[in-house]
C-alpha atoms as a PDB file:
ATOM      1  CA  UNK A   1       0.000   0.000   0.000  1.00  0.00           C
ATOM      2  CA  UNK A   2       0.837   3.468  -0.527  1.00  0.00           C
ATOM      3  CA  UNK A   3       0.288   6.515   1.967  1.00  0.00           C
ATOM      4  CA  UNK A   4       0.837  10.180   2.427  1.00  0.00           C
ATOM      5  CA  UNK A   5       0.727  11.867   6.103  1.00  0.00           C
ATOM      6  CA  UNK A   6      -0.208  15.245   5.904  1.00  0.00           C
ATOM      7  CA  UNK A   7       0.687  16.819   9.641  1.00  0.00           C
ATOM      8  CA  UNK A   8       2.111  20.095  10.211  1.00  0.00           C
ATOM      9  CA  UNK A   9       3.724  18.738  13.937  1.00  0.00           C
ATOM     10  CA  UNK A  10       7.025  17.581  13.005  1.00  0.00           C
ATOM     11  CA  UNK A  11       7.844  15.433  15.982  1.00  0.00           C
ATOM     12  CA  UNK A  12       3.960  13.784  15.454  1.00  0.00           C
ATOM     13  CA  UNK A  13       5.134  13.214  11.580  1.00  0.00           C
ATOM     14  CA  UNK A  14       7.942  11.567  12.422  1.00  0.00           C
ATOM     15  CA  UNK A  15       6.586   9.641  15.346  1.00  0.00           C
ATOM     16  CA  UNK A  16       3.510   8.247  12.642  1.00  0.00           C
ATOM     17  CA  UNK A  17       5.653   7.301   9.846  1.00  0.00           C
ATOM     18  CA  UNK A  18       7.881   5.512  12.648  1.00  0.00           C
ATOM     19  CA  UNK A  19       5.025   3.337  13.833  1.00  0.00           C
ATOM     20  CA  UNK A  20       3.706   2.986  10.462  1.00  0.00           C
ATOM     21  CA  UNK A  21       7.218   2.086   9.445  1.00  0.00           C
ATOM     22  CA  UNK A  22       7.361  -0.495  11.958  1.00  0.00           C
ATOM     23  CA  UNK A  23       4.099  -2.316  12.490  1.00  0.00           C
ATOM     24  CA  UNK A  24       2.909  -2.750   8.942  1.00  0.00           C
ATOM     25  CA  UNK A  25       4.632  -3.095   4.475  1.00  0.00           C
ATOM     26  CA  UNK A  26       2.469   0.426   4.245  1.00  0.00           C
ATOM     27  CA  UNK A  27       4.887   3.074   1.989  1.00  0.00           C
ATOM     28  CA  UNK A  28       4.883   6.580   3.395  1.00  0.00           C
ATOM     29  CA  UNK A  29       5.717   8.132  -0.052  1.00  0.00           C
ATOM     30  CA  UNK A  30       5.581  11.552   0.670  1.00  0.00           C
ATOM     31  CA  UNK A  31       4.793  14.095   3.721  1.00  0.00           C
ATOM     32  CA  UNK A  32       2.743  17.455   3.848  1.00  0.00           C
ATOM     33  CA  UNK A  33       2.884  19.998   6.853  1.00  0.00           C
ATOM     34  CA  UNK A  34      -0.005  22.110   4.492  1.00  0.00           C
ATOM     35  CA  UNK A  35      -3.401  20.822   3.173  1.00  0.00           C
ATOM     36  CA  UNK A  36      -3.389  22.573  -0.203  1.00  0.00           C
ATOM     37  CA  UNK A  37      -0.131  21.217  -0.955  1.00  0.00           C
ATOM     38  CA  UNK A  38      -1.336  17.563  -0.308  1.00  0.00           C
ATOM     39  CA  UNK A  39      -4.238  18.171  -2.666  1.00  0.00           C
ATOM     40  CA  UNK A  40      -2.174  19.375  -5.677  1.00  0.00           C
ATOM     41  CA  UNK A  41      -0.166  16.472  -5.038  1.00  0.00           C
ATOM     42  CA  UNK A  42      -2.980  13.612  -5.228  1.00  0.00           C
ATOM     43  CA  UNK A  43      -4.290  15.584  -8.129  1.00  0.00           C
ATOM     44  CA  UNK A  44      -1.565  14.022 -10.026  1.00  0.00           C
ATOM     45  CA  UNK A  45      -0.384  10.769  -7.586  1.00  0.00           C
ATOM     46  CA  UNK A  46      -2.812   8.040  -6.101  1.00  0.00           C
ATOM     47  CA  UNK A  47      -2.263   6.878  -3.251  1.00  0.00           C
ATOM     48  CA  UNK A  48      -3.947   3.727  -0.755  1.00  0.00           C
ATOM     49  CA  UNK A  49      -4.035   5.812   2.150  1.00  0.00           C
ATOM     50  CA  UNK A  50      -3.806   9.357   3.739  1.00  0.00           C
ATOM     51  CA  UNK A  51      -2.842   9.605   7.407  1.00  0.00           C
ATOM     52  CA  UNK A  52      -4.516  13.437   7.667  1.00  0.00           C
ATOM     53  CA  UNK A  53      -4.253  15.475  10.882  1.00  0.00           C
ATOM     54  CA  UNK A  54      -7.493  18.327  11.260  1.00  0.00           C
ATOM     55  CA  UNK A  55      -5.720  21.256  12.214  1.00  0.00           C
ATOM     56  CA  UNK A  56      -3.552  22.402   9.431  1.00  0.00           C
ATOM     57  CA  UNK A  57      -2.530  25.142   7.101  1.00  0.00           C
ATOM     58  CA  UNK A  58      -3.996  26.313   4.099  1.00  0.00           C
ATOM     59  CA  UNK A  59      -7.002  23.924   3.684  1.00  0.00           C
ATOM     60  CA  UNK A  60      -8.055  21.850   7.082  1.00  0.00           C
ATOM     61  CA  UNK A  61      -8.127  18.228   7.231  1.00  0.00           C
ATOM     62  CA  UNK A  62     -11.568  17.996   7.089  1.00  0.00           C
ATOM     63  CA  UNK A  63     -11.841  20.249   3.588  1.00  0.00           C
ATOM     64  CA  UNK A  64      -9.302  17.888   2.238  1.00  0.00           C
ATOM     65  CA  UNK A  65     -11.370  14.621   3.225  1.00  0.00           C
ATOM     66  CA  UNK A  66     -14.806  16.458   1.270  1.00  0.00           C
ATOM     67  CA  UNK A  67     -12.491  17.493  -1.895  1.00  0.00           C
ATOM     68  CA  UNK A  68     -11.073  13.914  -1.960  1.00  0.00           C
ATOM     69  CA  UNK A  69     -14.281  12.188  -1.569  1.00  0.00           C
ATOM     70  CA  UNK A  70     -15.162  13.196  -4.409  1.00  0.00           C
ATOM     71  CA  UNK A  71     -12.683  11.768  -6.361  1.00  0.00           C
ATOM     72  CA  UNK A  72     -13.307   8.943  -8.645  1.00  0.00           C
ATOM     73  CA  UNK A  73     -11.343   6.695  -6.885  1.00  0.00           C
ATOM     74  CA  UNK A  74     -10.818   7.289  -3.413  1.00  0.00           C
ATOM     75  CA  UNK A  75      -7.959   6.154  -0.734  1.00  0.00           C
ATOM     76  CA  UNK A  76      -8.605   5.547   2.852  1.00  0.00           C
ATOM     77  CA  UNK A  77      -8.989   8.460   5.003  1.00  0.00           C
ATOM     78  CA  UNK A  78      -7.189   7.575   8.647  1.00  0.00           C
ATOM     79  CA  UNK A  79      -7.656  11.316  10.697  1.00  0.00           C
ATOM     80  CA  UNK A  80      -5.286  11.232  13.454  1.00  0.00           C
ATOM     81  CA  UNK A  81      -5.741  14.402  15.378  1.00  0.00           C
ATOM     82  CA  UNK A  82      -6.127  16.039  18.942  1.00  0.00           C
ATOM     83  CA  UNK A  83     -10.098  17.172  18.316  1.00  0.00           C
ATOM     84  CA  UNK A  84     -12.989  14.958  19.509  1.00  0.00           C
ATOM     85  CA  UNK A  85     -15.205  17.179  18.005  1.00  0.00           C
ATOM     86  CA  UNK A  86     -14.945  16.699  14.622  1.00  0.00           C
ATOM     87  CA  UNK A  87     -15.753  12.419  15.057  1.00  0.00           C
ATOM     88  CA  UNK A  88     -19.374  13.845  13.240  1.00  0.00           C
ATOM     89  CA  UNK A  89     -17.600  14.723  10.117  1.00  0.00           C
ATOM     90  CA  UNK A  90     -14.947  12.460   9.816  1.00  0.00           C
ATOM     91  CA  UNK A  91     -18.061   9.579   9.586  1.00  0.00           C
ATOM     92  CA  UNK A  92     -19.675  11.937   6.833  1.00  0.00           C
ATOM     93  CA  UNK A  93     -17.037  11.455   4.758  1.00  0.00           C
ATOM     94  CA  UNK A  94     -16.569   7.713   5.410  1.00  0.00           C
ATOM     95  CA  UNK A  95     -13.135   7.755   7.164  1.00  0.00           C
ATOM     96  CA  UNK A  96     -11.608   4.391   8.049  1.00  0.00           C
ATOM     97  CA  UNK A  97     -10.532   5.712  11.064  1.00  0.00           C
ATOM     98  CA  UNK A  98     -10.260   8.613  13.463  1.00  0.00           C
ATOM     99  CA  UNK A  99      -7.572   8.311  16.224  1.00  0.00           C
ATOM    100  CA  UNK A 100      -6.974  10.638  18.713  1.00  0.00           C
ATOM    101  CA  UNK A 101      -3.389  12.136  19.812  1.00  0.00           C
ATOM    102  CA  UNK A 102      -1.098  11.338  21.930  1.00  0.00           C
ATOM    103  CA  UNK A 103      -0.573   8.329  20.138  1.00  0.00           C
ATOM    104  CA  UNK A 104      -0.856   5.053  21.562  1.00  0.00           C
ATOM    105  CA  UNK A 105       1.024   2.571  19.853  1.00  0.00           C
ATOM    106  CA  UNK A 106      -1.467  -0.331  20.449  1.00  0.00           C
ATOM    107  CA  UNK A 107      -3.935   1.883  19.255  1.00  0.00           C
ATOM    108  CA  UNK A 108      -1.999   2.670  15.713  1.00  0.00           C
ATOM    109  CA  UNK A 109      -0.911  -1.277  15.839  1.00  0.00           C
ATOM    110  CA  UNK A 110      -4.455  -2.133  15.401  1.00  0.00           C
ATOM    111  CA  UNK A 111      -5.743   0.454  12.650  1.00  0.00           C
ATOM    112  CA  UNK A 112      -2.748  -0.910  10.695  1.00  0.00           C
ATOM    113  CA  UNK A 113      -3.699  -4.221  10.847  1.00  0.00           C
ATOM    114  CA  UNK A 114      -7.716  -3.374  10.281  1.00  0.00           C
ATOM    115  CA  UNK A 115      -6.425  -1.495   7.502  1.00  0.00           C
ATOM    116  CA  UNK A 116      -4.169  -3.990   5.664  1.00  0.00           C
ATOM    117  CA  UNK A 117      -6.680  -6.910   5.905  1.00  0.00           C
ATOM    118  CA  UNK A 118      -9.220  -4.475   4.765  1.00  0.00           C
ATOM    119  CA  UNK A 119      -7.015  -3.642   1.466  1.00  0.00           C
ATOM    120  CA  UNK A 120      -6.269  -7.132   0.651  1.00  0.00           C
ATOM    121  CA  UNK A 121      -9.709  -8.362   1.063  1.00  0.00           C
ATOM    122  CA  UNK A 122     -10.836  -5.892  -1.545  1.00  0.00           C
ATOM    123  CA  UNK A 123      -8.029  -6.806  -3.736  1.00  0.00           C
ATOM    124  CA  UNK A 124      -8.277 -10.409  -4.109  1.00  0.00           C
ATOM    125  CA  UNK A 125     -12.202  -9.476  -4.764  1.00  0.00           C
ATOM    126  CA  UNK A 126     -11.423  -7.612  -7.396  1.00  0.00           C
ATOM    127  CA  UNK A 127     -10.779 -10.007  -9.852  1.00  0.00           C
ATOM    128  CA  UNK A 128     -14.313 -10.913  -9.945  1.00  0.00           C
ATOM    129  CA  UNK A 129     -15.759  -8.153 -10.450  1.00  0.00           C
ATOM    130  CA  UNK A 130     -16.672  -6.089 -13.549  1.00  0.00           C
ATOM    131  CA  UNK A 131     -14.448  -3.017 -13.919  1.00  0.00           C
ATOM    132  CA  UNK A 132     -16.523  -0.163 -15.165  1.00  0.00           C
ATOM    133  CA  UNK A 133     -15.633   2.331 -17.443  1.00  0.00           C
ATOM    134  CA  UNK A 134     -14.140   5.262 -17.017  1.00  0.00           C
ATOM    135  CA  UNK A 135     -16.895   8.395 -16.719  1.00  0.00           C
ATOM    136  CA  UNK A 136     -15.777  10.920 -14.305  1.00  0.00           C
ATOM    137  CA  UNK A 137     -12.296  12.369 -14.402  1.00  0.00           C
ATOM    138  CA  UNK A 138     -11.047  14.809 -11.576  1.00  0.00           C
ATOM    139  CA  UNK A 139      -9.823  17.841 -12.727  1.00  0.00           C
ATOM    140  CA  UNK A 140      -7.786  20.683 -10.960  1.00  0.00           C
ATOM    141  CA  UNK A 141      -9.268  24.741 -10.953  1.00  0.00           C
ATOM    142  CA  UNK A 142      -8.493  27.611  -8.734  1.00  0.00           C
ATOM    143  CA  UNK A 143      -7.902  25.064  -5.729  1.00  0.00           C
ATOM    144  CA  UNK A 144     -10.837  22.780  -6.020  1.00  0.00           C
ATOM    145  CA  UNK A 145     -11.671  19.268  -7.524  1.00  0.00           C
ATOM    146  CA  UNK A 146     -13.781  19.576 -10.299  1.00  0.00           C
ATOM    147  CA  UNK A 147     -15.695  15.756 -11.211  1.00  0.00           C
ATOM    148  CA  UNK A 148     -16.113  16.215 -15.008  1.00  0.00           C
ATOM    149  CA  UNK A 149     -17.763  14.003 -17.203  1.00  0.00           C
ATOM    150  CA  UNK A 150     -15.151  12.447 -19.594  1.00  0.00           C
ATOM    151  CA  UNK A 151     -16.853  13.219 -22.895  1.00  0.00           C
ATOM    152  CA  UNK A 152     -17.123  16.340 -21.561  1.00  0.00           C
ATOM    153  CA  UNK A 153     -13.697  17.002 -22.537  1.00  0.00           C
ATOM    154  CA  UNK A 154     -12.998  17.855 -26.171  1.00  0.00           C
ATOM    155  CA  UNK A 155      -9.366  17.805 -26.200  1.00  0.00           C
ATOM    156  CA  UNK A 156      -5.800  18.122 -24.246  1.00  0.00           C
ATOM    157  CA  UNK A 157      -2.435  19.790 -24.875  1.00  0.00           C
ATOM    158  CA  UNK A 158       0.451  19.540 -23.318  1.00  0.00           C
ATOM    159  CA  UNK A 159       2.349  22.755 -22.284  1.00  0.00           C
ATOM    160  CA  UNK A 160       6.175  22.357 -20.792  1.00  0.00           C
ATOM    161  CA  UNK A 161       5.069  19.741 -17.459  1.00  0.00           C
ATOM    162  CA  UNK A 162       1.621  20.339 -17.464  1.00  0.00           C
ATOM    163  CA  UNK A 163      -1.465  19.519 -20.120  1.00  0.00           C
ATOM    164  CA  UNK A 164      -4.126  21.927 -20.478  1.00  0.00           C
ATOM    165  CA  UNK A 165      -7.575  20.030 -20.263  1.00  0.00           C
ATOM    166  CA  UNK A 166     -10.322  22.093 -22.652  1.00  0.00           C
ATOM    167  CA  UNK A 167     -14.283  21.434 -22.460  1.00  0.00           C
ATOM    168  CA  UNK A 168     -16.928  23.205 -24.154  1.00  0.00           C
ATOM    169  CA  UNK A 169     -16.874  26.148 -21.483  1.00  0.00           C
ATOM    170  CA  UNK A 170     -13.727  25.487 -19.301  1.00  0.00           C
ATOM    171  CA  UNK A 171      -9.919  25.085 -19.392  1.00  0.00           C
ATOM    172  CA  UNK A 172      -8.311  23.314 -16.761  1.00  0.00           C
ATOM    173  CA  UNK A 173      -4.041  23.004 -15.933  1.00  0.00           C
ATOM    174  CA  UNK A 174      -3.353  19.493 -14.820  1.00  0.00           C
ATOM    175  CA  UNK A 175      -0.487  18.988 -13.151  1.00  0.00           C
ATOM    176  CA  UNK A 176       0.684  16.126 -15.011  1.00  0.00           C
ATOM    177  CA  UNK A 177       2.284  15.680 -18.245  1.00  0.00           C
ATOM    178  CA  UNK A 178      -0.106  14.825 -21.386  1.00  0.00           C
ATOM    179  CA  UNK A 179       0.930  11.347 -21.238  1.00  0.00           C
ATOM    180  CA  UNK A 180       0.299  10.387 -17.312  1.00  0.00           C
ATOM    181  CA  UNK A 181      -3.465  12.435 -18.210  1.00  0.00           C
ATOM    182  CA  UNK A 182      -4.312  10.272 -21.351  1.00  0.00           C
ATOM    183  CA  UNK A 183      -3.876   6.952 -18.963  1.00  0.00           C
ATOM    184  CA  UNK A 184      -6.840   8.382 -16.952  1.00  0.00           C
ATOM    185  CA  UNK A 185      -9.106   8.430 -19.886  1.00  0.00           C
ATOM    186  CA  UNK A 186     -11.437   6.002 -21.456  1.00  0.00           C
ATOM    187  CA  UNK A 187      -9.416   5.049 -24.658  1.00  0.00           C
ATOM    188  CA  UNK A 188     -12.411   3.781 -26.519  1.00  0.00           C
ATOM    189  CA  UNK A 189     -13.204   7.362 -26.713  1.00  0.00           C
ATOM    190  CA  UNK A 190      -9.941   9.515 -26.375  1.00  0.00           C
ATOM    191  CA  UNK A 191      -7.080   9.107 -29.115  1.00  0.00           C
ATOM    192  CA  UNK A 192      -3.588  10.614 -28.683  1.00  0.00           C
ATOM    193  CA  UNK A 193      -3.507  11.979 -32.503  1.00  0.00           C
ATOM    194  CA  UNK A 194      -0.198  14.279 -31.505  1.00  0.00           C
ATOM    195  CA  UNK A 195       2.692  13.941 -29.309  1.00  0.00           C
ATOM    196  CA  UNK A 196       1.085  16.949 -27.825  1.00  0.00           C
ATOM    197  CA  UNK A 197      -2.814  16.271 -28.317  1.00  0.00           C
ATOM    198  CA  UNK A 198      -5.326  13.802 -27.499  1.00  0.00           C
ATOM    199  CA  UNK A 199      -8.482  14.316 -28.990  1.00  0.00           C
ATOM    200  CA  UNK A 200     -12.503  13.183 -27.531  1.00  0.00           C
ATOM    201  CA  UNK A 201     -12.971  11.175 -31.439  1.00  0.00           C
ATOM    202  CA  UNK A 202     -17.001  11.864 -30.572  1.00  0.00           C
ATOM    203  CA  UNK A 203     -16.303  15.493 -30.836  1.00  0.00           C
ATOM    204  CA  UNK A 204     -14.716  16.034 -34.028  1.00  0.00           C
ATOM    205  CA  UNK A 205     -17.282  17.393 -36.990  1.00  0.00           C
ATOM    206  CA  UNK A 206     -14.692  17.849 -39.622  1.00  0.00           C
ATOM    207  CA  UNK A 207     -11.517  15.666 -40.858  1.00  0.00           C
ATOM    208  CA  UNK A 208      -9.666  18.115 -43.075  1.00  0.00           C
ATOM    209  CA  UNK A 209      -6.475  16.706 -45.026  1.00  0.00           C
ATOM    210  CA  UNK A 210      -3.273  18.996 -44.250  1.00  0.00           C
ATOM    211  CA  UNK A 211       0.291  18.456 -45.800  1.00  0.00           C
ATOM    212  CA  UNK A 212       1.873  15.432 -45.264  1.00  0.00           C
ATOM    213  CA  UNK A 213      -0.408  12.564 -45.469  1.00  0.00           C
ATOM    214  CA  UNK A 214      -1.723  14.508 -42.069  1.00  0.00           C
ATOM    215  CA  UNK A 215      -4.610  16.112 -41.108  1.00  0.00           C
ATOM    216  CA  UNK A 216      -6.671  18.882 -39.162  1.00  0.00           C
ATOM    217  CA  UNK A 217      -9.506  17.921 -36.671  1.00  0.00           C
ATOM    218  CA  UNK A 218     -12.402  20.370 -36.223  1.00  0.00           C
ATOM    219  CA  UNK A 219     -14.446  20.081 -33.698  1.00  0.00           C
ATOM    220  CA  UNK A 220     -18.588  20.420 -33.068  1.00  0.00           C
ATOM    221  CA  UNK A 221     -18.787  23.833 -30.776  1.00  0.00           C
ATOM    222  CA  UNK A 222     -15.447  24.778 -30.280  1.00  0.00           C
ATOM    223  CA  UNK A 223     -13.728  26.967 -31.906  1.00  0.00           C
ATOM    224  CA  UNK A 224      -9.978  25.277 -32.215  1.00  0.00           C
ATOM    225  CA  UNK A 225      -8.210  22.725 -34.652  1.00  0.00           C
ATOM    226  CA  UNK A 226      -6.723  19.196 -33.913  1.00  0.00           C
ATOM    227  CA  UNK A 227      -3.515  18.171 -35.793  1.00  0.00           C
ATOM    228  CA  UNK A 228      -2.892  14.299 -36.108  1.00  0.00           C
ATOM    229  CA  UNK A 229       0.773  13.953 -36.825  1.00  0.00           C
ATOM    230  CA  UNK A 230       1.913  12.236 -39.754  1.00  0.00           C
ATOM    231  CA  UNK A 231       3.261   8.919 -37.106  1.00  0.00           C
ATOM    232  CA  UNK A 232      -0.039   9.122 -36.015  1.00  0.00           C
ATOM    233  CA  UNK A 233      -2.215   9.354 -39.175  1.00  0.00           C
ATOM    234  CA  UNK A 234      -2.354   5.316 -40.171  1.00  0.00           C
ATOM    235  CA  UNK A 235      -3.567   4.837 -36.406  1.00  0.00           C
ATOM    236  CA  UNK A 236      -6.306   7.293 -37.185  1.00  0.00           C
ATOM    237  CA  UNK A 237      -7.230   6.645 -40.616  1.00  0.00           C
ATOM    238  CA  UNK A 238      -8.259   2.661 -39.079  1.00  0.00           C
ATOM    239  CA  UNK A 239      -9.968   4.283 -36.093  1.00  0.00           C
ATOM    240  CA  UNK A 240     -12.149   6.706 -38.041  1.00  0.00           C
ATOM    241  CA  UNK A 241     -12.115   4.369 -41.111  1.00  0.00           C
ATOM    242  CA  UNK A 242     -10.903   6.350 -43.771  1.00  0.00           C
END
């Protein structure tokens, strides 16, 4: 399994990742002291598990666990934090756990435990079930999660280290390059006709030939043109049947 800890307390980071160090195979692979920080970061990087703390900078722990459950797929939520209060919410947004500081080590021993048997059980289901496809896609704007439909999108470009995500009335920056964002598509709809362009195939309304054996993509309500690259063009001429 894979974590994060987001915890602004240094000695209490340290202290968690030692006990989850110890006591269980979980991988701590990165650590936040700021709550807007964590989210840019699972924006791009998924993650088992997130060891969140409530009181911390920028967004509080309990903002972070409503923006991430509304991600399309979702990692455990373990709040370990010094407020009883905030049990209510932490069951609103279906935490696994909710542990309260000072840590007891027992206490931590068991939640690992509970939440490694929990992990594998779901895994070795998974096999048998249907995997759906892919219809929501989270995407990143002015510091929220935005759940988009995927054939909402139109088309993506990349720009430097990030990919700029376009629908009919939005453009989103995704922190990832165009090639990490094209895995999280549904590739019975989305084609990567450019090194630096994928394309939504259901929304092009015009196929226009260009130099090169290429071509030009126009698209139905959108104002913007699609090259397919000439390495590209065979690919595309068997998907659209040309």
């Amino acid at each position: 399994m894979r974590a994060i800890i987001v915890e602004d307390e240094i000695l209490a980071r340290e202290e968690l990742r030692y006990l989850i160090e110890t006591h269980s195979k979980i991988k701590v692979e990165a650590e936040f002291e700021d709550g807007l920080d964590a989210l840019k970061f699972l924006q791009s990087q998924e993650v088992d598990v997130l060891f969140l703390d409530i009181n911390i900078p920028s967004i509080d722990g309990v903002l972070l666990a409503h923006n991430i459950s509304k991600f399309a797929v979702k990692p455990y939520i373990v709040f370990i934090t010094a407020y009883k209060e905030h049990a209510v919410e932490a069951f609103e947004v279906e935490a696994f756990d909710y542990i309260l500081k000072p840590y007891s080590e027992s206490r931590i021993t068991s939640m690992l435990e509970k939440l490694e048997t929990t992990y594998i059980g779901q895994r070795r289901a998974m096999p048998e079930q249907h995997t759906p496809s892919i219809t929501k896609v989270n995407l990143y704007k002015n510091e929220k999660i935005m759940v988009v439909d995927a054939n909402d999108i139109y088309y993506a470009v990349a720009q430097e280290k990030t990919t700029e995500v376009v629908t009919k009335t939005e453009k989103y920056i995704m922190q990832l390059s165009i090639s990490e964002f094209y895995e999280r598509l549904p590739k019975e709809v989305f084609f990567r006709c450019h090194r630096s362009y994928l394309v939504n195939t259901e929304k092009i309304k015009e196929i226009v030939p260009w130099f090169n054996n290429t071509y030009l993509l126009r698209l139905s309500e959108l104002d913007a043109e699609i090259p397919v690259s000439r390495s590209k063009a065979k690919e595309f001429r068997q998907l659209m049947r040309l």
